[in-house]
Protein backbone atom coordinates (compact mmCIF):
# COMPACT_ATOMS: atom_id res chain seq x y z
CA UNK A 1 168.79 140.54 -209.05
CA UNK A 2 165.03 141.48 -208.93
CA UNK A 3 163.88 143.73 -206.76
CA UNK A 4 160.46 143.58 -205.30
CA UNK A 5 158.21 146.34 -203.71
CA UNK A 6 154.37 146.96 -202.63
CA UNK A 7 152.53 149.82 -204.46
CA UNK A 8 149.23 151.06 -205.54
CA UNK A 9 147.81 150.28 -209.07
CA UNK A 10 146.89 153.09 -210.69
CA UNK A 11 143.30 151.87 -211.48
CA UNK A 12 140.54 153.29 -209.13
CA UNK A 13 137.88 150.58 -208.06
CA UNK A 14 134.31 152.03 -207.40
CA UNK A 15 134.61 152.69 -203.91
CA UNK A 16 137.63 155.57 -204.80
CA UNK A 17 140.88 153.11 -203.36
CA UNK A 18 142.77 151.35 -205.01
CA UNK A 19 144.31 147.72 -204.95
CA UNK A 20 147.50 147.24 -203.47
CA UNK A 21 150.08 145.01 -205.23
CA UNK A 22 153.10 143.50 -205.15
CA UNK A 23 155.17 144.83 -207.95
CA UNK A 24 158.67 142.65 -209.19
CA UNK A 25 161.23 143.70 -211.38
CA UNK A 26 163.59 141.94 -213.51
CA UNK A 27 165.55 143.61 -216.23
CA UNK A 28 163.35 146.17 -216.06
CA UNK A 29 160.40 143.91 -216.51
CA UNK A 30 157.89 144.16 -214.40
CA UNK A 31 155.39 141.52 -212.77
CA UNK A 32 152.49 142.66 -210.18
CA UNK A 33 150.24 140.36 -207.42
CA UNK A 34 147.44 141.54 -206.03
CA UNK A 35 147.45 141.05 -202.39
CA UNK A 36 143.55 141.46 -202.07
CA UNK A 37 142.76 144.80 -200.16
CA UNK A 38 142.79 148.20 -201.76
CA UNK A 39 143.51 151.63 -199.88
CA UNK A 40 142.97 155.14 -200.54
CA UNK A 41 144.97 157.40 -201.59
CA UNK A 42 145.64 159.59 -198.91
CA UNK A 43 146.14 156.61 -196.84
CA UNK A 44 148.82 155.58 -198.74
CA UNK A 45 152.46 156.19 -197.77
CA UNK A 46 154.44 155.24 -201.06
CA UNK A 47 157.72 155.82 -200.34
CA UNK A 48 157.96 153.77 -196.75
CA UNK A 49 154.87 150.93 -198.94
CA UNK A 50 153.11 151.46 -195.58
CA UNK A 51 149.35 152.38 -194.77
CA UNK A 52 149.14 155.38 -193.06
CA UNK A 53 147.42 155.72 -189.47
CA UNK A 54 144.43 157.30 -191.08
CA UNK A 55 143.25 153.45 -192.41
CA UNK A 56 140.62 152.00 -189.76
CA UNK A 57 142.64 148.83 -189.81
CA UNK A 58 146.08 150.25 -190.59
CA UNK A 59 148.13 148.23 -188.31
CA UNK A 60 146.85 144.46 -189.07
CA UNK A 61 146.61 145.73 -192.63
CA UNK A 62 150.84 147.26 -192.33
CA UNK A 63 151.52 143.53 -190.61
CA UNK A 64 150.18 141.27 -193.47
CA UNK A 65 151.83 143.90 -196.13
CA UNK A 66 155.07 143.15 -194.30
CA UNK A 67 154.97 139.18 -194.32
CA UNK A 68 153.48 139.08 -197.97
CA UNK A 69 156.63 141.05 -199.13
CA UNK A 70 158.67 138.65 -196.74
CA UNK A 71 157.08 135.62 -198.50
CA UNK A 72 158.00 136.77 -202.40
CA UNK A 73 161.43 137.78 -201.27
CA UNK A 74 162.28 134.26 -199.63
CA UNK A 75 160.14 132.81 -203.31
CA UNK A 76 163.09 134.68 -205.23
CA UNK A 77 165.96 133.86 -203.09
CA UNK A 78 164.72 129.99 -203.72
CA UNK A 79 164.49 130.96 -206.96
CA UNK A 80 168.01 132.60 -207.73
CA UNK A 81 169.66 129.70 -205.95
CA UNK A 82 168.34 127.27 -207.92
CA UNK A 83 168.73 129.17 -211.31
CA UNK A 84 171.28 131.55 -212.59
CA UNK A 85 168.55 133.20 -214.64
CA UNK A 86 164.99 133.97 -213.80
CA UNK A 87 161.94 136.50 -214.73
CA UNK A 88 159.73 138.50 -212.26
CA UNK A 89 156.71 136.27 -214.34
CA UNK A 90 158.86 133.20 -212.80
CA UNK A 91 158.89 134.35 -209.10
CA UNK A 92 155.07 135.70 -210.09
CA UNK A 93 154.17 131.97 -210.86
CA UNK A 94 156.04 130.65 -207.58
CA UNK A 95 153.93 132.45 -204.92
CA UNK A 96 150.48 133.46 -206.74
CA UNK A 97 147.98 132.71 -204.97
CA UNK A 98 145.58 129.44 -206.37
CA UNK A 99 142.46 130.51 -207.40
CA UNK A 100 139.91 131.17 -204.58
CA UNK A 101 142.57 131.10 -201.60
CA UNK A 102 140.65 133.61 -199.57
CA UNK A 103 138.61 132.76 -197.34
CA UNK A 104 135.60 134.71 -198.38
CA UNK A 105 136.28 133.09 -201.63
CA UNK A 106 136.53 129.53 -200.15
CA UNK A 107 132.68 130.75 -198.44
CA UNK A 108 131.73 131.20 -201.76
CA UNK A 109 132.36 127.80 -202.66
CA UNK A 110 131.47 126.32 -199.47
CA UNK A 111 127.97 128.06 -199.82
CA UNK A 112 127.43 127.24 -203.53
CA UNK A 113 128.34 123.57 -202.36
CA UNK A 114 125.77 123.21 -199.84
CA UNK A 115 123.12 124.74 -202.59
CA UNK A 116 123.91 122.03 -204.87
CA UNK A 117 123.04 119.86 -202.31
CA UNK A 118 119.94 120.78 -201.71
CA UNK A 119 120.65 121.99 -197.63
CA UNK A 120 118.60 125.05 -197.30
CA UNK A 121 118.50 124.96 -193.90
CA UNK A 122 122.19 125.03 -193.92
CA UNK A 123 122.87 128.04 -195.96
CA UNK A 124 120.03 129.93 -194.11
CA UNK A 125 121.69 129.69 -190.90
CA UNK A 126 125.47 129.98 -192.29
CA UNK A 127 125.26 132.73 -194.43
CA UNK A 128 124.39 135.29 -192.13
CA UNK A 129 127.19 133.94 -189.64
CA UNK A 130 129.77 134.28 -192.47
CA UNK A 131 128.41 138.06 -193.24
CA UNK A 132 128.98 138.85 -189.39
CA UNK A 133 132.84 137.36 -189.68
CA UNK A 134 133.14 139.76 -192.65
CA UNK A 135 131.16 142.73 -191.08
CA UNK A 136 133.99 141.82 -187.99
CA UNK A 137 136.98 142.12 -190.78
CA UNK A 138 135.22 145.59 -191.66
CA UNK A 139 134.50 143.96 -195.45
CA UNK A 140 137.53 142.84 -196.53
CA UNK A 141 138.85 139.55 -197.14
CA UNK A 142 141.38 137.50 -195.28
CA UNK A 143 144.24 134.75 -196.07
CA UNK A 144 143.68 131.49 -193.96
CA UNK A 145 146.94 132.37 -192.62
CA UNK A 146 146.01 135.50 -191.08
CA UNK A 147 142.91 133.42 -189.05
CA UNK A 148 144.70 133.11 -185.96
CA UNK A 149 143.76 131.93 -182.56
CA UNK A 150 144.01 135.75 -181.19
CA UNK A 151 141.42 136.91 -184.33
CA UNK A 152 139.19 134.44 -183.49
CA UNK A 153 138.75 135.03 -179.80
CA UNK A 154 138.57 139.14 -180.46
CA UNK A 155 136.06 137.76 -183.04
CA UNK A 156 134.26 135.99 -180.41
CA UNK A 157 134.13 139.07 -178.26
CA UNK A 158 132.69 140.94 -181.46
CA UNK A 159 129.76 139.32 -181.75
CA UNK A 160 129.35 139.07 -177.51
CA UNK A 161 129.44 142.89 -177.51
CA UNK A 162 127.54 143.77 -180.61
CA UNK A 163 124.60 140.73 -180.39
CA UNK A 164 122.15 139.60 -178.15
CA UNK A 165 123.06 135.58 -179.14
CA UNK A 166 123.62 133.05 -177.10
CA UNK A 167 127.18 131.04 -176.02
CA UNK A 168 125.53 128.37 -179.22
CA UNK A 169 125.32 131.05 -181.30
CA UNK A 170 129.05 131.79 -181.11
CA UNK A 171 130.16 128.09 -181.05
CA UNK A 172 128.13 128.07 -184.62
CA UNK A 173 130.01 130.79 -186.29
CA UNK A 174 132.95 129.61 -185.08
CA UNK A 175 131.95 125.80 -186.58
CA UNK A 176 131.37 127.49 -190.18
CA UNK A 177 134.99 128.91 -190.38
CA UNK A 178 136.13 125.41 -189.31
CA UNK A 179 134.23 123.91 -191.85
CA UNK A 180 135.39 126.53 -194.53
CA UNK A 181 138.96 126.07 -193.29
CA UNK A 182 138.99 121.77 -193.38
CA UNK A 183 137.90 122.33 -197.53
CA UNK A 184 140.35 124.74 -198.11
CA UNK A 185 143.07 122.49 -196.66
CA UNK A 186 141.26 119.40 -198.51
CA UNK A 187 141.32 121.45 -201.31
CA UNK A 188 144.91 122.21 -201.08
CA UNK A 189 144.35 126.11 -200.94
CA UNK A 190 145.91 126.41 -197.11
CA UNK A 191 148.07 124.25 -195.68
CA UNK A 192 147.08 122.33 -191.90
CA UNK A 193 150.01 124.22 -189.80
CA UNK A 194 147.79 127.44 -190.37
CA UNK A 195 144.99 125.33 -188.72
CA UNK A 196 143.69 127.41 -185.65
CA UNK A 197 141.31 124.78 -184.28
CA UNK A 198 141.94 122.13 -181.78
CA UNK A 199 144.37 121.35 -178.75
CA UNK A 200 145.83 124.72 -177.25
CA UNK A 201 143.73 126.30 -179.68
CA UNK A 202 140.33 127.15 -180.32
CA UNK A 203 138.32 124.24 -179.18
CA UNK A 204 134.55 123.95 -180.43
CA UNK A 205 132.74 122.77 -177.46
CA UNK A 206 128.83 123.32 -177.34
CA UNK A 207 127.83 124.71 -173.96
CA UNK A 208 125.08 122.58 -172.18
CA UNK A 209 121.20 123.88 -172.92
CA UNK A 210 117.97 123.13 -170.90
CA UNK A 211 115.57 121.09 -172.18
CA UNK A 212 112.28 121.24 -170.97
CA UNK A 213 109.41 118.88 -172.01
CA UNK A 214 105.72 118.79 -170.74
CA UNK A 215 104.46 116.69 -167.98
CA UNK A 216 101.59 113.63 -169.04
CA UNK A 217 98.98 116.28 -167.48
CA UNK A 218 100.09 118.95 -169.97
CA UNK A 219 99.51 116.70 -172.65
CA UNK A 220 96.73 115.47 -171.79
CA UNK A 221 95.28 119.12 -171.91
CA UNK A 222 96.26 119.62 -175.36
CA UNK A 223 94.51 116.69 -176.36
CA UNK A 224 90.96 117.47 -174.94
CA UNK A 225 91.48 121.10 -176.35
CA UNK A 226 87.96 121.83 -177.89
CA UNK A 227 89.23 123.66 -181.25
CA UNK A 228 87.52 124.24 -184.38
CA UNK A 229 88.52 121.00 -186.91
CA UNK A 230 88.11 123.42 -189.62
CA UNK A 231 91.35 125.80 -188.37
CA UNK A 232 95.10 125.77 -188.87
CA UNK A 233 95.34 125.49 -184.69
CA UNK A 234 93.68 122.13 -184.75
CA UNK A 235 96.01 121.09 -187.74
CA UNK A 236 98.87 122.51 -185.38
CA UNK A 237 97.40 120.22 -182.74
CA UNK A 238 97.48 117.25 -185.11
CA UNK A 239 101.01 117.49 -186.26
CA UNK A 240 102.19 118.18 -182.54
CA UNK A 241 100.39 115.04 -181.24
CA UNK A 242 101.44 113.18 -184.07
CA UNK A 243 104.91 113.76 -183.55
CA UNK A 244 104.67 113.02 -179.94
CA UNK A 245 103.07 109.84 -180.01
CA UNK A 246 105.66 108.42 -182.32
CA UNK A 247 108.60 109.39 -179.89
CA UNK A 248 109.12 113.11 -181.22
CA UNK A 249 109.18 112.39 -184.92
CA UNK A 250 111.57 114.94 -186.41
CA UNK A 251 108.91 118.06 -187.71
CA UNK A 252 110.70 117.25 -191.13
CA UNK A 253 109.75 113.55 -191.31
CA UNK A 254 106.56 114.38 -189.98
CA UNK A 255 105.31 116.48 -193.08
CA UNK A 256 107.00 114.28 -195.89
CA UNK A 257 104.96 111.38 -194.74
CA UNK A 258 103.07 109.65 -197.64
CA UNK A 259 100.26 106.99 -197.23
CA UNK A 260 102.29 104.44 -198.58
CA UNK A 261 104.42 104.68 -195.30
CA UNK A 262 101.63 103.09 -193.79
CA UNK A 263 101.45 99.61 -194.22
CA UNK A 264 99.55 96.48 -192.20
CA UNK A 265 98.87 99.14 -188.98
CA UNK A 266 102.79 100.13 -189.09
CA UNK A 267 104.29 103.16 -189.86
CA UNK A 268 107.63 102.61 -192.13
CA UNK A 269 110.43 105.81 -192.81
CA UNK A 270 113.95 107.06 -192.54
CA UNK A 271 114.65 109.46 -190.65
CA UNK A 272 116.00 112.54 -192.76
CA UNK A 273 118.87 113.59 -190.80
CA UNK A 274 120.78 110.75 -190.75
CA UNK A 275 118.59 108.08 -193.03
CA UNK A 276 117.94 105.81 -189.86
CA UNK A 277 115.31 103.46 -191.21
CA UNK A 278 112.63 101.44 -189.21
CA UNK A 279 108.91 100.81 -188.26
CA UNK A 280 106.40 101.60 -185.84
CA UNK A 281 103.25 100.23 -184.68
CA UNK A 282 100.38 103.20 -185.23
CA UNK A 283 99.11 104.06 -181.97
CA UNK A 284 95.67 104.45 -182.16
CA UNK A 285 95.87 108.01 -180.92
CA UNK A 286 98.37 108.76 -184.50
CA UNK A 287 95.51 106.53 -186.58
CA UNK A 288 92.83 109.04 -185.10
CA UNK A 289 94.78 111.80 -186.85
CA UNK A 290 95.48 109.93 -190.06
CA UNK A 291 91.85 109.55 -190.62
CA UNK A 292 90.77 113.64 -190.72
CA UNK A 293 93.21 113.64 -193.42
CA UNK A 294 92.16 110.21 -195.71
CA UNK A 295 89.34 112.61 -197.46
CA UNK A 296 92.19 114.63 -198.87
CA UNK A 297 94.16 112.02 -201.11
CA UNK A 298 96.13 113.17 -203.75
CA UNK A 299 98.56 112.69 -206.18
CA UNK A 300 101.53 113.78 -204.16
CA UNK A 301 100.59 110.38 -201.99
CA UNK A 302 101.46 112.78 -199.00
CA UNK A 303 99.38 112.66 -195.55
CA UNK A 304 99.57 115.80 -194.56
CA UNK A 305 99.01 118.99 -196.83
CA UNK A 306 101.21 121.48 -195.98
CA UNK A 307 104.12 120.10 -198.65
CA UNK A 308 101.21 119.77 -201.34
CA UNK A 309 101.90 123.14 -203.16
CA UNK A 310 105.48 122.21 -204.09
CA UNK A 311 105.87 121.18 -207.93
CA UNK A 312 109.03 119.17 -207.14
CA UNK A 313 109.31 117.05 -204.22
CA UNK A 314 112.37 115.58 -205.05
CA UNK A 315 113.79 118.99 -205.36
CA UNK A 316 115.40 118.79 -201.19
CA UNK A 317 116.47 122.66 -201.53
CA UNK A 318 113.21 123.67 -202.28
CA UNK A 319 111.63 121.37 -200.15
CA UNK A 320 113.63 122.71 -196.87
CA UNK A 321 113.01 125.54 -197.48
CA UNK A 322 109.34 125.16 -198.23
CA UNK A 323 109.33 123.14 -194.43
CA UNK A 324 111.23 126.43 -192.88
CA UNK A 325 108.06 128.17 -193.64
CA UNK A 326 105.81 125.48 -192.76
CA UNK A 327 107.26 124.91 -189.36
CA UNK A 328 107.37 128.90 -188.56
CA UNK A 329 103.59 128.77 -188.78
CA UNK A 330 102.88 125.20 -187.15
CA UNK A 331 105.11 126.93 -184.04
CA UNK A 332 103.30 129.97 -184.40
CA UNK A 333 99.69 128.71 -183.98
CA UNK A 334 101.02 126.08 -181.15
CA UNK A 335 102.00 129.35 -179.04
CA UNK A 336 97.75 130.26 -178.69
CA UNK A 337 97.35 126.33 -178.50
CA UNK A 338 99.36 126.91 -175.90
CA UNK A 339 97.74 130.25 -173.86
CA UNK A 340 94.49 127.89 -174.31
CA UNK A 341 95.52 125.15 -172.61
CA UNK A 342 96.74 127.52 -169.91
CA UNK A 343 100.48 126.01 -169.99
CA UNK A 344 103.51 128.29 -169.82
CA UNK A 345 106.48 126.38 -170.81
CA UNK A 346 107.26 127.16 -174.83
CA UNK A 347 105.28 124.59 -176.99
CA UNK A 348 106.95 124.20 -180.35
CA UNK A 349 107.42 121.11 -182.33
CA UNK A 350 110.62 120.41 -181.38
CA UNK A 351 109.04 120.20 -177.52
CA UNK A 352 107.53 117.18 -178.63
CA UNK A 353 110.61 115.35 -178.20
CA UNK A 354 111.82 117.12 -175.42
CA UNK A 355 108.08 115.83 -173.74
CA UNK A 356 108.70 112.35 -175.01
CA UNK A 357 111.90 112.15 -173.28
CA UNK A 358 110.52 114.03 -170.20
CA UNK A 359 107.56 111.03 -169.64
CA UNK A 360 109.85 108.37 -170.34
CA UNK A 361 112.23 109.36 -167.97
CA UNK A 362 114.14 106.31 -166.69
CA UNK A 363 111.29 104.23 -167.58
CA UNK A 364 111.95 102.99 -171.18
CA UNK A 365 115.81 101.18 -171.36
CA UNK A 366 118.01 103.27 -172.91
CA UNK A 367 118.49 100.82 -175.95
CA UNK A 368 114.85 101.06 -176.61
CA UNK A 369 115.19 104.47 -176.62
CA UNK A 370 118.45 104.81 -178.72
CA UNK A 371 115.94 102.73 -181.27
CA UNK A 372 112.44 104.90 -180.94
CA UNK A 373 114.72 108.19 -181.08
CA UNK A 374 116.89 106.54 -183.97
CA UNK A 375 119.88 107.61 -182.78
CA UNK A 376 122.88 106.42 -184.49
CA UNK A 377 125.37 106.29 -181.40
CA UNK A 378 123.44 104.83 -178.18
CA UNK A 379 125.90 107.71 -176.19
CA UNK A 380 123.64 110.23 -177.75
CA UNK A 381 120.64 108.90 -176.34
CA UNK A 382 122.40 108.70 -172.81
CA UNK A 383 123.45 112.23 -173.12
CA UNK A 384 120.27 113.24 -174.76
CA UNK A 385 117.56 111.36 -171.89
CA UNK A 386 120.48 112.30 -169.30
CA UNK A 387 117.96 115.78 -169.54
CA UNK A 388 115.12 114.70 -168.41
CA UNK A 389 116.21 112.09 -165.41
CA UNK A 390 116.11 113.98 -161.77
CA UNK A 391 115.09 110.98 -159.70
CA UNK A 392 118.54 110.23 -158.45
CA UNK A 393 119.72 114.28 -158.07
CA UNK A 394 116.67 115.11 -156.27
CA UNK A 395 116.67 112.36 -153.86
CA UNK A 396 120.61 112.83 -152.85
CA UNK A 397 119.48 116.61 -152.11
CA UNK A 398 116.52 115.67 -149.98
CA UNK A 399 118.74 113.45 -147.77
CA UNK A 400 120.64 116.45 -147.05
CA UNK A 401 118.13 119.40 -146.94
CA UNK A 402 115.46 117.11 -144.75
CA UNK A 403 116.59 117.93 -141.32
């Protein structure tokens, strides 16, 4: 009968521990599995294959030692009942790991994915949020087993207690292990009963945000703002006004406009988060802005000229990350746009949307608006302009309050 036991491999990695394995024997034959975490030595206990208290993480670290060596040992029991005769490389090949079954791993691959896709903005934002779950597992990696619904809510407490970020914050890092977890189940790496999301689990549910748009005075402000044409604030102006006046154009859309978009006084494009395609007559107010630009034709066929540097358009990695940039500064000069037209509320590109849907109100019927927004569900747009209608709510209060 084999025997099987966890020890430590006798070569030193360069942070002085050493891997721990589990080591099976068969007619003195020996086969070893790396269980992916290494120890030092003098945390080490050999002869009871147990970390000692000493290890920062010795207990979780004791517990997934235990039901590894509980896993091989019910592999060779299978194995010796089916076969009179088997070899520790046989019980080796039984519960070995696939290739990239970690988690951190799986990240890898989730990351390079998204890269290949051209998603910058994607693996801006995600990266750092899977370095925080790993600076939570104190570096080392993880088994999607061991992601349980009690990690992921002391996980969730982690980052409460050691980061100013907000309740949407959270909900995002806990979206990217979901994410990683659904390809490593596609990818048959895990299996779904180790799944720790969902009913009487760890539901993903984003937490409601304000969103606060500018009145019709406000904008009216900006407009008559007396700025020099020559400056990067009256550009900032343009691509704010621009964006409003065709019902909060996406910031992204906005800058990969190209003259041929314009055709017969219309303004034709998909929207690049979810290709939504359609037309627009040009207000005159937008046409205004397209002129100050007409003297700077190019070859790129692109309105505005903040994209013009980039060699590749068609490259989308480069791209988003070239508009990451782009926007930073637009958002940047629209905060003294801002302090000159005397109006506190935050003034960022995105609050061109936000002030659309603020004037409209429950003016506009919410199909048209599912249309100028080009939403794909028309339940978005009812959630979405549900921010921005009071009439009702503050009418039911005043027929209490006015005594």
């Amino acid at each position: 009968m084999a025997s099987v036991k966890i020890v430590l491999r006798k070569k030193q990695n360069q942070d002085l521990t050493y891997p721990l394995a589990i080591r099976i024997t068969k007619d003195r034959k020996s086969s070893f599995i790396y269980i992916g975490h290494s120890v030092k030595l003098s945390d080490w206990e050999p002869k009871e294959q147990r970390v000692k208290k000493s290890h920062p993480n010795s207990a979780r670290l004791n517990n997934h030692i235990l039901k590894k060596l509980a896993e091989t040992n019910n592999s060779l029991l299978d194995l010796e009942v089916q076969k009179d005769s088997i070899s520790s490389h046989a019980v080796k090949q039984k519960i070995k790991p696939s290739a990239g079954s970690t988690f951190f791993e799986q990240a890898k691959l989730y990351i390079a994915n998204l890269k290949r896709s051209g998603k910058f903005n994607r693996v801006s934002a995600e990266q750092p949020r899977i370095k925080h779950f790993k600076e939570f597992l104190k570096g080392q990696d993880i088994n999607f087993q061991d992601i349980t619904v009690s990690l992921l809510n002391n996980f969730k407490a982690y980052l409460k207690g050691t980061r100013s970020i907000s309740e949407r914050t959270i909900v995002n890092h806990l979206i990217v292990i979901r994410s990683i977890f659904n390809q490593a189940i596609k990818g048959n790496v895990t299996d779904q009963k180790y799944y720790p999301f969902g009913s009487n689990k760890i539901k993903i549910k984003f937490p409601d945000s304000i969103k606060l748009g500018l009145t019709t005075d406000e904008v009216k402000v900006i407009e008559e703002l007396d700025l020099d044409h020559t400056s990067y604030l009256h550009h900032a102006r343009n691509m704010w006004l621009f964006s409003f006046y065709f019902a909060g154009m996406r910031v992204s859309d906005v800058l990969r406009l190209k003259w041929d978009d314009l055709q017969d006084n219309r303004l034709y494009y998909a929207m690049g988060k979810n290709l939504k395609a359609g037309s627009l007559r040009i207000p005159e107010k937008a046409l205004k802005i397209v002129v100050q630009y007409q003297s700077a034709k190019d070859e790129t066929g692109l309105i505005f000229p903040d994209l013009k540097t980039l060699q590749d358009l068609d490259d989308s990695y480069e791209v988003q990350r070239k508009i990451k940039s782009v926007v930073r500064r637009l958002n940047e000069n629209l905060l003294t746009v801002a302090k000159a037209a005397k109006i506190n509320k935050p003034l960022t590109m995105h609050i061109s949307r936000h002030t659309f849907g603020n004037i409209s109100g429950d003016k506009i019927p919410i199909q048209m608006l599912q249309k100028l927004y080009r939403h794909t569900s028309v339940t978005t747009t009812i959630g979405y302009q549900a921010n921005f209608i009071h009439k009702d709510a503050d009418e039911a209060l005043d027929s209490v309050i006015a005594l």
